[in-house]
PDB file of N, CA and C in Angstrom:
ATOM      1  N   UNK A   1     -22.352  43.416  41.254  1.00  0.00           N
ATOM      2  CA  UNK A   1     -21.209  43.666  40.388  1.00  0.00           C
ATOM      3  C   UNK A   1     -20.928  42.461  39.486  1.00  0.00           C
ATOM      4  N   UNK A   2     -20.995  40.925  39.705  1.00  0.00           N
ATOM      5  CA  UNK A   2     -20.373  39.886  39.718  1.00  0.00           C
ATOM      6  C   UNK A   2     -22.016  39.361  39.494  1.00  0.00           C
ATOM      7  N   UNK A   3     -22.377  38.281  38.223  1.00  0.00           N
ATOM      8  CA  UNK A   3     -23.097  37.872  38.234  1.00  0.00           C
ATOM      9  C   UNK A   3     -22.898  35.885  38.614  1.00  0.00           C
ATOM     10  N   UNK A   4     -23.285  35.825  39.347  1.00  0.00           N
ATOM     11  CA  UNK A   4     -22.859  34.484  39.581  1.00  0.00           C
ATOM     12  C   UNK A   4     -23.353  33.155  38.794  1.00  0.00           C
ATOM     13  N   UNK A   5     -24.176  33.677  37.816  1.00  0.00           N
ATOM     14  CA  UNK A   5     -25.290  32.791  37.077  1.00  0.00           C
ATOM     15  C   UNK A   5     -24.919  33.036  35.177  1.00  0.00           C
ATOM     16  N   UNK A   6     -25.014  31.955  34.440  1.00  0.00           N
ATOM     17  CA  UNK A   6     -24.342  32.065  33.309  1.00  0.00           C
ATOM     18  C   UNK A   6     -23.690  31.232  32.807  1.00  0.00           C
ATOM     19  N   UNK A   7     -23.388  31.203  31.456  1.00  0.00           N
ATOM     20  CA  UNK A   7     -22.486  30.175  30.969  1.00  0.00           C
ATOM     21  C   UNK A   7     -21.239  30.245  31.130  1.00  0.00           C
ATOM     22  N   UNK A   8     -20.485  31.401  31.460  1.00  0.00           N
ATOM     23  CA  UNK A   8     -19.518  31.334  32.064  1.00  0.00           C
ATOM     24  C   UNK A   8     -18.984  30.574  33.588  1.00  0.00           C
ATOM     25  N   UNK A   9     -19.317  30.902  34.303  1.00  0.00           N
ATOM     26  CA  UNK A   9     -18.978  30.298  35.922  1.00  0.00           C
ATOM     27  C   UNK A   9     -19.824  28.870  35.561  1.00  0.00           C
ATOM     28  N   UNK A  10     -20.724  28.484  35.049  1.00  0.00           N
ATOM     29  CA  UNK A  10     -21.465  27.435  34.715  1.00  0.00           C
ATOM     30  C   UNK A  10     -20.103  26.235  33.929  1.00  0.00           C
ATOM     31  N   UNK A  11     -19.586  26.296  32.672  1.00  0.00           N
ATOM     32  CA  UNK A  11     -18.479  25.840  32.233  1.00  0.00           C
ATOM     33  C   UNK A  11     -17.186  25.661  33.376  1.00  0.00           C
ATOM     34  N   UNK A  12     -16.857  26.722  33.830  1.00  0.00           N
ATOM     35  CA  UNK A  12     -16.043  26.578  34.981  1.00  0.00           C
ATOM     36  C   UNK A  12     -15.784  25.363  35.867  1.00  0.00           C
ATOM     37  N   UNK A  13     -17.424  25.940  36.222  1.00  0.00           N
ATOM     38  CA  UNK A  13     -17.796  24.680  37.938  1.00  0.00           C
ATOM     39  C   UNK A  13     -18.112  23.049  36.966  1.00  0.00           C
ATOM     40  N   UNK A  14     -18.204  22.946  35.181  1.00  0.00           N
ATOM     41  CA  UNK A  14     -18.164  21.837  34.996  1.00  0.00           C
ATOM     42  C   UNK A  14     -17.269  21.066  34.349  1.00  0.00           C
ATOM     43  N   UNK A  15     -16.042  21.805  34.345  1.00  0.00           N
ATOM     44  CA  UNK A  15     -14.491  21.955  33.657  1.00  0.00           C
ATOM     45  C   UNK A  15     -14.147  20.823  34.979  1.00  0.00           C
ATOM     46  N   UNK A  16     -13.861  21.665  36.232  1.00  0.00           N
ATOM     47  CA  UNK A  16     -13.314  21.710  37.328  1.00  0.00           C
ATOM     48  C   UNK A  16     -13.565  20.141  38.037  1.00  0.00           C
ATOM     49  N   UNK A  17     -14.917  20.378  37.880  1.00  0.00           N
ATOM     50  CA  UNK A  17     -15.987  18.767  38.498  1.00  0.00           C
ATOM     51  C   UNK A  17     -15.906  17.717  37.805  1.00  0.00           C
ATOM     52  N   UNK A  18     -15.614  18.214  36.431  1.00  0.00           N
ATOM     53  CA  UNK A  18     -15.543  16.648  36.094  1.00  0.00           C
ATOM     54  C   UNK A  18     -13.863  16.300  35.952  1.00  0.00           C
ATOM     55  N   UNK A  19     -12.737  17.659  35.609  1.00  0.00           N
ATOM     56  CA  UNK A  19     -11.564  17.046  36.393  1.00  0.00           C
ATOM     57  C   UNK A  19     -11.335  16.286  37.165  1.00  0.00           C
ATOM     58  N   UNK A  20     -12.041  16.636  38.812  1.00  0.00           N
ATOM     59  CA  UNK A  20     -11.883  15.811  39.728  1.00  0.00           C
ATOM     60  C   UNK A  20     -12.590  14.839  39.991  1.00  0.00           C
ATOM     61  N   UNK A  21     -13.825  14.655  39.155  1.00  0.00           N
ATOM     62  CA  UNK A  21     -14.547  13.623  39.519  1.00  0.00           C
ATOM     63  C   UNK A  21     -14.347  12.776  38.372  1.00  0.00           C
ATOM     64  N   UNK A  22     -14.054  12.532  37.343  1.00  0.00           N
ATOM     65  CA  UNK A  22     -13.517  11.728  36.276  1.00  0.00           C
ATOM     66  C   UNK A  22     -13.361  10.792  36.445  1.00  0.00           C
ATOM     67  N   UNK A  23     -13.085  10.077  37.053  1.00  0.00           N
ATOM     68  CA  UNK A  23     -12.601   8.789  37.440  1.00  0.00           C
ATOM     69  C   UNK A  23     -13.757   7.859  38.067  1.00  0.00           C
ATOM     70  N   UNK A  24     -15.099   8.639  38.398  1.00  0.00           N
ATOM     71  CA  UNK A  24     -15.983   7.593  38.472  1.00  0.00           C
ATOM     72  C   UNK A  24     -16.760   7.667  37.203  1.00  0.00           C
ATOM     73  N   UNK A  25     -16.919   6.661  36.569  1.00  0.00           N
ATOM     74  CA  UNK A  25     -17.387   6.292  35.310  1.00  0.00           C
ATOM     75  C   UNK A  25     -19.154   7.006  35.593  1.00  0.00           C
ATOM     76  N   UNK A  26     -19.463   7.619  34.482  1.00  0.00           N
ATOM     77  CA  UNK A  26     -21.200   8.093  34.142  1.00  0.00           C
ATOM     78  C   UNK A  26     -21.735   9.515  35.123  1.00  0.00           C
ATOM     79  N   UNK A  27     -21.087   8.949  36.873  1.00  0.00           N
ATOM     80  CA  UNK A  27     -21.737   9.436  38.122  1.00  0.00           C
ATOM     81  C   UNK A  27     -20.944  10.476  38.144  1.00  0.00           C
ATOM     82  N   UNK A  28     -20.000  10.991  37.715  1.00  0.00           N
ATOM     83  CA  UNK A  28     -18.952  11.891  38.025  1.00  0.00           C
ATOM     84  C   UNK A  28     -19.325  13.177  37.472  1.00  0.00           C
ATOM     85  N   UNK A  29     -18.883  12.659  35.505  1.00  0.00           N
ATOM     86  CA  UNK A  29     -19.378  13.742  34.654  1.00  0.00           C
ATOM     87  C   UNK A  29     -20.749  14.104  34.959  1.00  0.00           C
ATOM     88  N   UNK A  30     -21.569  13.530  35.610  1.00  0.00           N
ATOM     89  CA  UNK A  30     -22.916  13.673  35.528  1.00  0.00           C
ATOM     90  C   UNK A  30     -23.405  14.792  36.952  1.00  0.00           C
ATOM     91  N   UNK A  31     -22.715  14.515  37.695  1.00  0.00           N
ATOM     92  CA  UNK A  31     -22.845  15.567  39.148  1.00  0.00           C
ATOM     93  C   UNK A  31     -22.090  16.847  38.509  1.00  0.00           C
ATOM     94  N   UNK A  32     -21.296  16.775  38.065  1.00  0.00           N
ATOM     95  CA  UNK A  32     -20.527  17.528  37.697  1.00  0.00           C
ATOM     96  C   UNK A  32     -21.661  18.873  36.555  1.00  0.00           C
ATOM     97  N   UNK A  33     -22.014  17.836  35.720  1.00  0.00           N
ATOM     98  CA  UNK A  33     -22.808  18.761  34.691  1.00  0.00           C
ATOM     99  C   UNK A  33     -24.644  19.465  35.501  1.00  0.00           C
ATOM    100  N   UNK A  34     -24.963  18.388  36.518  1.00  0.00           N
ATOM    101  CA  UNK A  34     -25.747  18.802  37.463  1.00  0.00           C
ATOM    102  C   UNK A  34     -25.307  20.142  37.803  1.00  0.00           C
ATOM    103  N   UNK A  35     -24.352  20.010  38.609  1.00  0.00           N
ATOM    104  CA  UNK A  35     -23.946  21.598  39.330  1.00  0.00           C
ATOM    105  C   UNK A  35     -23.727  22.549  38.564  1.00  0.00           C
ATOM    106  N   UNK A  36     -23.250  22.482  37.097  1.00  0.00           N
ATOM    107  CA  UNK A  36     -22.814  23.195  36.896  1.00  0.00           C
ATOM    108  C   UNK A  36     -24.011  23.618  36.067  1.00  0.00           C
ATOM    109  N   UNK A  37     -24.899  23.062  35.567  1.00  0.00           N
ATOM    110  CA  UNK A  37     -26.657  23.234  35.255  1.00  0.00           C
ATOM    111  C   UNK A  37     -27.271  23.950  36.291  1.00  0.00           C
ATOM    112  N   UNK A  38     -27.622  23.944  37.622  1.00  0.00           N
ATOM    113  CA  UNK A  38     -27.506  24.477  38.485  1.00  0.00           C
ATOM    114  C   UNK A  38     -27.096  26.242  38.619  1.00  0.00           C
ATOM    115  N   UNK A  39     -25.890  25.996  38.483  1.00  0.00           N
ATOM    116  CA  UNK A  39     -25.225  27.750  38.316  1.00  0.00           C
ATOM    117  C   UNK A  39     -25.603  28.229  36.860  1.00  0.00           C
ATOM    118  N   UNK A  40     -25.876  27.778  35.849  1.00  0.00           N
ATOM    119  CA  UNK A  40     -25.949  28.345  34.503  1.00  0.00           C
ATOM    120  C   UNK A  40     -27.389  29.109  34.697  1.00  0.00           C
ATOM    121  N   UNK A  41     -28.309  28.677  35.339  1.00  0.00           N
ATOM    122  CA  UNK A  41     -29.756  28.832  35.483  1.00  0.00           C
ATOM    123  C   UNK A  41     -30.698  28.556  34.672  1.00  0.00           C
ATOM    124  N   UNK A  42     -30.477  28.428  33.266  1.00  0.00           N
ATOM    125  CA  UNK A  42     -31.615  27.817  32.818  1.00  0.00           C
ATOM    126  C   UNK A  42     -30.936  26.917  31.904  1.00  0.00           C
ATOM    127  N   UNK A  43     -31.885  25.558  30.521  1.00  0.00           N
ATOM    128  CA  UNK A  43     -31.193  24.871  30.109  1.00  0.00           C
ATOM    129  C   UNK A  43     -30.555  25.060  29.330  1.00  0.00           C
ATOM    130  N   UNK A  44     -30.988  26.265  28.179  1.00  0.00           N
ATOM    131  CA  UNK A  44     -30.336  26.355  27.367  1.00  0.00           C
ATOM    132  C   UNK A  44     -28.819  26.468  27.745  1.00  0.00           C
ATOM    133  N   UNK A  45     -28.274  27.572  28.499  1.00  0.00           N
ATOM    134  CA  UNK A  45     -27.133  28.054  29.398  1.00  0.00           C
ATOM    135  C   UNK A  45     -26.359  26.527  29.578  1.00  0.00           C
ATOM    136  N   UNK A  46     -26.956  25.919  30.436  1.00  0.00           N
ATOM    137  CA  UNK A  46     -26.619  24.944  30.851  1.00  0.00           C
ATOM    138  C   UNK A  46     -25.934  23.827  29.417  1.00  0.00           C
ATOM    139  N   UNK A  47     -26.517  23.762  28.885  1.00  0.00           N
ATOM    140  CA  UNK A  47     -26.158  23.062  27.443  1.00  0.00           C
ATOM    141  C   UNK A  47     -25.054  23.719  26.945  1.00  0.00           C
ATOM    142  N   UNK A  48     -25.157  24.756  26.531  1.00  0.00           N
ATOM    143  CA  UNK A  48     -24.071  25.421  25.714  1.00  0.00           C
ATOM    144  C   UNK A  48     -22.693  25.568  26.851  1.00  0.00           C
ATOM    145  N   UNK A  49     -23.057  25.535  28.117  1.00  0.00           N
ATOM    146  CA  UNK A  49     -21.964  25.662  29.079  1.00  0.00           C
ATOM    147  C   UNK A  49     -20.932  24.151  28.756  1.00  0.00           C
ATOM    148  N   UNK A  50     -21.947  23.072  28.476  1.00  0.00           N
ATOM    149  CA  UNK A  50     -21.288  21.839  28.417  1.00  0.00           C
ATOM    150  C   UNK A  50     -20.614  20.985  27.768  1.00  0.00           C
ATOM    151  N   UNK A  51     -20.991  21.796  26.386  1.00  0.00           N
ATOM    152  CA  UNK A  51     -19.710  21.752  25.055  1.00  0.00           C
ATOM    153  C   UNK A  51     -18.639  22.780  25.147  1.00  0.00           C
ATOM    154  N   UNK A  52     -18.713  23.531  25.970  1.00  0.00           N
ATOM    155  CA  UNK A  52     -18.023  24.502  26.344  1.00  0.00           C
ATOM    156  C   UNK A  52     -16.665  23.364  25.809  1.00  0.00           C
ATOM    157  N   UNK A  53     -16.029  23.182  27.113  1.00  0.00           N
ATOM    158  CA  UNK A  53     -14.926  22.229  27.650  1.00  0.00           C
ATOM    159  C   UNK A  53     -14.280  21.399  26.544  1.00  0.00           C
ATOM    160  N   UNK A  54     -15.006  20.705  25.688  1.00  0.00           N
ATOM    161  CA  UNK A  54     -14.693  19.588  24.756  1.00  0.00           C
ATOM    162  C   UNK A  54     -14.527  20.392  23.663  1.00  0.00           C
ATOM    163  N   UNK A  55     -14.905  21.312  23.298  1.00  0.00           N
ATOM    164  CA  UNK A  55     -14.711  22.612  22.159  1.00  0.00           C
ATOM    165  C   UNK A  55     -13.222  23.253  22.315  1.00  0.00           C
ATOM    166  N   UNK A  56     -12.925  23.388  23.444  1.00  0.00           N
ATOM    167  CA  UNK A  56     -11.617  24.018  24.118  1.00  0.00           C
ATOM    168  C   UNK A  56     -10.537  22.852  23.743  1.00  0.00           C
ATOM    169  N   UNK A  57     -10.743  21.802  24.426  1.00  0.00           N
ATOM    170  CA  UNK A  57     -10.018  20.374  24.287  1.00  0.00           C
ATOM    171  C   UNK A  57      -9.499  20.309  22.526  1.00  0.00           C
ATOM    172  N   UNK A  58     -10.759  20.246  21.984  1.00  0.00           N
ATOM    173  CA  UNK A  58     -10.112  20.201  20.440  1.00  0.00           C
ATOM    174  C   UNK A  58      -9.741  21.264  19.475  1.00  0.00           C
ATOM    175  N   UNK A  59     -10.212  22.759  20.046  1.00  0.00           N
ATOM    176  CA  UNK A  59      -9.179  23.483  19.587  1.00  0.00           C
ATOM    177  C   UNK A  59      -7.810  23.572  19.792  1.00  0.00           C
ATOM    178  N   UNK A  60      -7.710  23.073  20.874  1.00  0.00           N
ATOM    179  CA  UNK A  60      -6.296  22.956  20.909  1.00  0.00           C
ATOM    180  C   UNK A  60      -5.603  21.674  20.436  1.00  0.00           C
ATOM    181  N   UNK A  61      -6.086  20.465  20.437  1.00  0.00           N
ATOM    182  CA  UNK A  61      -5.268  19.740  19.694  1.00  0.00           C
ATOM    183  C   UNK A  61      -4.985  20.138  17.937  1.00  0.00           C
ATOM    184  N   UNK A  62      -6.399  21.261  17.538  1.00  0.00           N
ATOM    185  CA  UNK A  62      -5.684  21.744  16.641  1.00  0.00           C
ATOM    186  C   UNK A  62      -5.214  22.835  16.234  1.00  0.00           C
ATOM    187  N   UNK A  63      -5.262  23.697  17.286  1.00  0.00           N
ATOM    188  CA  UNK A  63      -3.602  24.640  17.116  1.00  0.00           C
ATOM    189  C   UNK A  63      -2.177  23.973  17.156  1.00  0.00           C
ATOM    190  N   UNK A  64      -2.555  22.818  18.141  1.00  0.00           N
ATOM    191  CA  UNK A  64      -0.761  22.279  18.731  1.00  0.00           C
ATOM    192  C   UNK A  64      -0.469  21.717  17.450  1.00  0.00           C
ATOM    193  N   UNK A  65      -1.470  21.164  16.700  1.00  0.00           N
ATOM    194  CA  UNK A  65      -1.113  19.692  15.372  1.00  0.00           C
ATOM    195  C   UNK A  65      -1.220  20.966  14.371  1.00  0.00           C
ATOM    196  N   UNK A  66      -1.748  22.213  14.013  1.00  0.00           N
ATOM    197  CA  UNK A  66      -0.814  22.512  12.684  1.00  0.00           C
ATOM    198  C   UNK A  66       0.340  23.406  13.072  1.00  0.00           C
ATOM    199  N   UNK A  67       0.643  24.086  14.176  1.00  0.00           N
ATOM    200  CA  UNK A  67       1.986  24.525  14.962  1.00  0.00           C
ATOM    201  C   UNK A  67       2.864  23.756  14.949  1.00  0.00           C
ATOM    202  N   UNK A  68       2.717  22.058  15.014  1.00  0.00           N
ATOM    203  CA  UNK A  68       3.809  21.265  14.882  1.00  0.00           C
ATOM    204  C   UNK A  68       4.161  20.651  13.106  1.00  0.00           C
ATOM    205  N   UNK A  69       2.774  21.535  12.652  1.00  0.00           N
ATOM    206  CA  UNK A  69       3.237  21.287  10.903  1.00  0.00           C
ATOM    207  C   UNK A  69       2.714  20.066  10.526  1.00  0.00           C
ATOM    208  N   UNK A  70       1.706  19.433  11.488  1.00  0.00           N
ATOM    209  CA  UNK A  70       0.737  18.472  10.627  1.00  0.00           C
ATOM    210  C   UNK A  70      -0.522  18.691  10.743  1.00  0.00           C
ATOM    211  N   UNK A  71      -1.269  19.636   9.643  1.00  0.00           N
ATOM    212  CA  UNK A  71      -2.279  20.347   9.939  1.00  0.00           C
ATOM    213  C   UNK A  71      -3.795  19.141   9.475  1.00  0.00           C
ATOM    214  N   UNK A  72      -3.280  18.178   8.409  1.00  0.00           N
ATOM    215  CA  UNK A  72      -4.270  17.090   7.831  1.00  0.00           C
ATOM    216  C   UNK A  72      -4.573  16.213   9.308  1.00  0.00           C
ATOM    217  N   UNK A  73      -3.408  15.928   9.552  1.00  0.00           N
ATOM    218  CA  UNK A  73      -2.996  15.184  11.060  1.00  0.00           C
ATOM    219  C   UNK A  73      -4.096  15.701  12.283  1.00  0.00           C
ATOM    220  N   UNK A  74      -4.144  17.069  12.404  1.00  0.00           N
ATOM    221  CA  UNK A  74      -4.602  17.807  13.592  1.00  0.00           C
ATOM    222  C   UNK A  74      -5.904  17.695  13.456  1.00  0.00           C
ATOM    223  N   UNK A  75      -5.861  17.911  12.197  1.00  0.00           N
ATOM    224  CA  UNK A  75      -7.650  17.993  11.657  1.00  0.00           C
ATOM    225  C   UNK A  75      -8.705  16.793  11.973  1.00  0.00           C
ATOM    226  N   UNK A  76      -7.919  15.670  11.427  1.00  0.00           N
ATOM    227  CA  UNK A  76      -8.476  14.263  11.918  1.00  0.00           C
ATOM    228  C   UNK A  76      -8.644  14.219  13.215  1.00  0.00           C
ATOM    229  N   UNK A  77      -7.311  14.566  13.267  1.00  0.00           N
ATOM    230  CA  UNK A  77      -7.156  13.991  15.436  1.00  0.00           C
ATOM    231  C   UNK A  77      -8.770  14.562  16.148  1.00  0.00           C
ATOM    232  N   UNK A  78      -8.486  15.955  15.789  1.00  0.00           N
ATOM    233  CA  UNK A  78      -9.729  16.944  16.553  1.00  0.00           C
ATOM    234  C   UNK A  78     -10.993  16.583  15.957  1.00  0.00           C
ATOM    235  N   UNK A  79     -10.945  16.098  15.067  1.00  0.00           N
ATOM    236  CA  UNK A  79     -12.474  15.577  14.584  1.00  0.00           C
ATOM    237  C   UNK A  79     -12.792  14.634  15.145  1.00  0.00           C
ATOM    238  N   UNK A  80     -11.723  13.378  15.348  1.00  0.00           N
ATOM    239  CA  UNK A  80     -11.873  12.099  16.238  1.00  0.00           C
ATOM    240  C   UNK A  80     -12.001  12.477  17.683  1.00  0.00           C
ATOM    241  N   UNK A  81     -11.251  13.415  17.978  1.00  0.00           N
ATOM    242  CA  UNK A  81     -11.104  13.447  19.814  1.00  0.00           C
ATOM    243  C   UNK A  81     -12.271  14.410  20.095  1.00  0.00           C
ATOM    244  N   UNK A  82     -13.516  15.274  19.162  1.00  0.00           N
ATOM    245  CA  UNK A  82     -14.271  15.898  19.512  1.00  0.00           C
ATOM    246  C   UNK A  82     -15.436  14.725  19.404  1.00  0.00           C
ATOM    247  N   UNK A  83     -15.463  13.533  18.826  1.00  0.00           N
ATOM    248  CA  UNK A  83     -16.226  12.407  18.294  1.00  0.00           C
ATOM    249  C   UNK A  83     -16.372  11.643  20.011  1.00  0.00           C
ATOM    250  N   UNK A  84     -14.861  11.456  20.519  1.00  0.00           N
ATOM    251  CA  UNK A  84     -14.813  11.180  21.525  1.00  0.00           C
ATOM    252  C   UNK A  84     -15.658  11.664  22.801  1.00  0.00           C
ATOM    253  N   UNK A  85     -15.322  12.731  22.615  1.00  0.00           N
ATOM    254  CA  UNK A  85     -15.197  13.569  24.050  1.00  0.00           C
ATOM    255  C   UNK A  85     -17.023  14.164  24.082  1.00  0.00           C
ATOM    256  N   UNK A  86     -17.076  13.999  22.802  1.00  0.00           N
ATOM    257  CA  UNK A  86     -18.882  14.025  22.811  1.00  0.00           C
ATOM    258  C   UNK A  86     -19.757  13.058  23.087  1.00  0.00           C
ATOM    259  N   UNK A  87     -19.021  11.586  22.634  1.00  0.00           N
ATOM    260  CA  UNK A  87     -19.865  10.455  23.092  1.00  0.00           C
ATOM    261  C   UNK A  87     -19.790  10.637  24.949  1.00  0.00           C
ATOM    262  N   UNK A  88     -18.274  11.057  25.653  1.00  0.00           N
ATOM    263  CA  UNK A  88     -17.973  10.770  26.904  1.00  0.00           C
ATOM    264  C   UNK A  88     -18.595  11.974  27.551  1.00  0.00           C
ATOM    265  N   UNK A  89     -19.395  13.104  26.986  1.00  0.00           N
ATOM    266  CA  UNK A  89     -19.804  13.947  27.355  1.00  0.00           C
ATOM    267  C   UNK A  89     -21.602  13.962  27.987  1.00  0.00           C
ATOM    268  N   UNK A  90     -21.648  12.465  27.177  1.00  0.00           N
ATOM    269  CA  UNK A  90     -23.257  12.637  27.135  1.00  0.00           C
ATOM    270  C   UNK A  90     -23.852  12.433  28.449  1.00  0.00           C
ATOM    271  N   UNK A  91     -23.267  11.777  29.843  1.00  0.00           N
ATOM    272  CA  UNK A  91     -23.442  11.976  31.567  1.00  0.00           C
ATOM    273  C   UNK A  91     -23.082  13.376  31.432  1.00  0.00           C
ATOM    274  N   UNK A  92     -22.519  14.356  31.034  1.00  0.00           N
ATOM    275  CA  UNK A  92     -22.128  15.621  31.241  1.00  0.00           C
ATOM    276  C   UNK A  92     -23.355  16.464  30.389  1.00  0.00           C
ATOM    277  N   UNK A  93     -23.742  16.128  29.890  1.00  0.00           N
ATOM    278  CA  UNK A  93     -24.825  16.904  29.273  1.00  0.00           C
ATOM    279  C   UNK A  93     -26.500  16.469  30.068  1.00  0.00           C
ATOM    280  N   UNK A  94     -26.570  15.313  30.332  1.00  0.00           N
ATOM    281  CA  UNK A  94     -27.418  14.735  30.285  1.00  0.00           C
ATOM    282  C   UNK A  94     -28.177  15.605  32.087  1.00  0.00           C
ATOM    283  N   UNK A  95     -26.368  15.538  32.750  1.00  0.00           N
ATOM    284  CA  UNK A  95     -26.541  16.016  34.531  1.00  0.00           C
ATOM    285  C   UNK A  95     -27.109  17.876  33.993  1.00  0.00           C
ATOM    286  N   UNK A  96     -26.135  18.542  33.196  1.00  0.00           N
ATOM    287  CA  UNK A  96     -26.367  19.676  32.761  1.00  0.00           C
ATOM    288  C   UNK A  96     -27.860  20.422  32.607  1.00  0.00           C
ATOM    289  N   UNK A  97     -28.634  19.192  31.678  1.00  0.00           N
ATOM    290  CA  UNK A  97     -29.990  19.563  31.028  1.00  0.00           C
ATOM    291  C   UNK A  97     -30.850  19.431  32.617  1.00  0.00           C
ATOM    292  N   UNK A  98     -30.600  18.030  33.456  1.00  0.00           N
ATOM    293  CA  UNK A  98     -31.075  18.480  34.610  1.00  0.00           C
ATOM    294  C   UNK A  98     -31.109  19.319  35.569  1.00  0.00           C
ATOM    295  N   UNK A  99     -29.976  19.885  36.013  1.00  0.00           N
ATOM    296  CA  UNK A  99     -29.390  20.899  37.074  1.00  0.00           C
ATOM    297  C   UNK A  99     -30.171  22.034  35.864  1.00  0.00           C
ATOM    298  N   UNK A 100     -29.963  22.536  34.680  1.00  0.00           N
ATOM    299  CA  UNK A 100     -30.790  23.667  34.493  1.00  0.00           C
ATOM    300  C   UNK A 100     -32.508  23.670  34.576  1.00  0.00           C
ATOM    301  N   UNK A 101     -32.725  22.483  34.370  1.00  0.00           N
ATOM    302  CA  UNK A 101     -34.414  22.054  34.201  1.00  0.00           C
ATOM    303  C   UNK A 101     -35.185  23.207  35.991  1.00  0.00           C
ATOM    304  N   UNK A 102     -33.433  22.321  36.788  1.00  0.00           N
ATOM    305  CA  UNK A 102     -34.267  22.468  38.279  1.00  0.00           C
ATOM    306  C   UNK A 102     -33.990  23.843  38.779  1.00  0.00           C
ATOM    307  N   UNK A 103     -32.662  24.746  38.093  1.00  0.00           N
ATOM    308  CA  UNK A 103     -32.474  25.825  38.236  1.00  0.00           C
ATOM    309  C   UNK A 103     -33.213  26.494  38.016  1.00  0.00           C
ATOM    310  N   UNK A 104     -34.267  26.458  36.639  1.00  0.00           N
ATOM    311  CA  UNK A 104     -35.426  26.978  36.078  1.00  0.00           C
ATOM    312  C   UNK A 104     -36.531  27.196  36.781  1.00  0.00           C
ATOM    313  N   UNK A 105     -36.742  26.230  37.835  1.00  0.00           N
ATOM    314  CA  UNK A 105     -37.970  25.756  38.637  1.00  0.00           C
ATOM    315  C   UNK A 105     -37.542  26.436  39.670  1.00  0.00           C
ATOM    316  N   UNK A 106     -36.524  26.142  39.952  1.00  0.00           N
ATOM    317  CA  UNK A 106     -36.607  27.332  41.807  1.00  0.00           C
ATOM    318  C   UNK A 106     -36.649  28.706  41.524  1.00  0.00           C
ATOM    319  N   UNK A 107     -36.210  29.458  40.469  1.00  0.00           N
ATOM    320  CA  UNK A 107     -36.147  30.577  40.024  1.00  0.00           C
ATOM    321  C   UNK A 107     -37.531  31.184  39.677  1.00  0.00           C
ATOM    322  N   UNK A 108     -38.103  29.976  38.582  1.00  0.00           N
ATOM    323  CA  UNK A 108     -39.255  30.533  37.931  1.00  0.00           C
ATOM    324  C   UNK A 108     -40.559  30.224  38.858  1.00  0.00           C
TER     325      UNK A 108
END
């Protein structure tokens, strides 16, 4: 009924993991994008699962920044904080491309 494999539940389990694991610098985001590479099953999946999160992050700073009526404001912000969150993403991509490499291999 329920497919457990995908970019969906894949984004999820790497939303969630690197919430809680955040706080260890590189090793965190990086287990995090592992597992959640892992559940996506292959890399592509796995990749697109992992901009997932940081895509979400800056749409919303720019709904909130032209809702609050500074839409030039929002625009920058989200261009800068997607600049960000992509450099801080790259242990999150990097665990991602692996966990799907190996998802690929037990499968295939």
């Amino acid at each position: 009924m329920f497919n457990n494999r995908g970019v969906w539940p894949a984004w999820l389990w790497m939303f969630v993991l690197a919430l809680l694991l955040g706080w260890i610098p590189f090793i965190g985001p990086a287990i995090a994008g592992f597992v959640g590479g892992l559940q996506a099953g292959d890399t592509r999946s796995a990749l697109i699962a992992a901009v997932i999160p940081s895509a979400i992050v800056v749409a919303l700073v720019f709904v909130l920044g032209t809702v609050i009526g500074l839409p030039i404001v929002a625009v920058i912000a989200g261009a800068g904080l997607f600049v960000i969150l992509l450099v801080g993403a790259l242990p999150l991509l990097a665990g991602a491309f692996l966990g799907g490499m190996v998802s690929e291999r037990r499968v295939g």
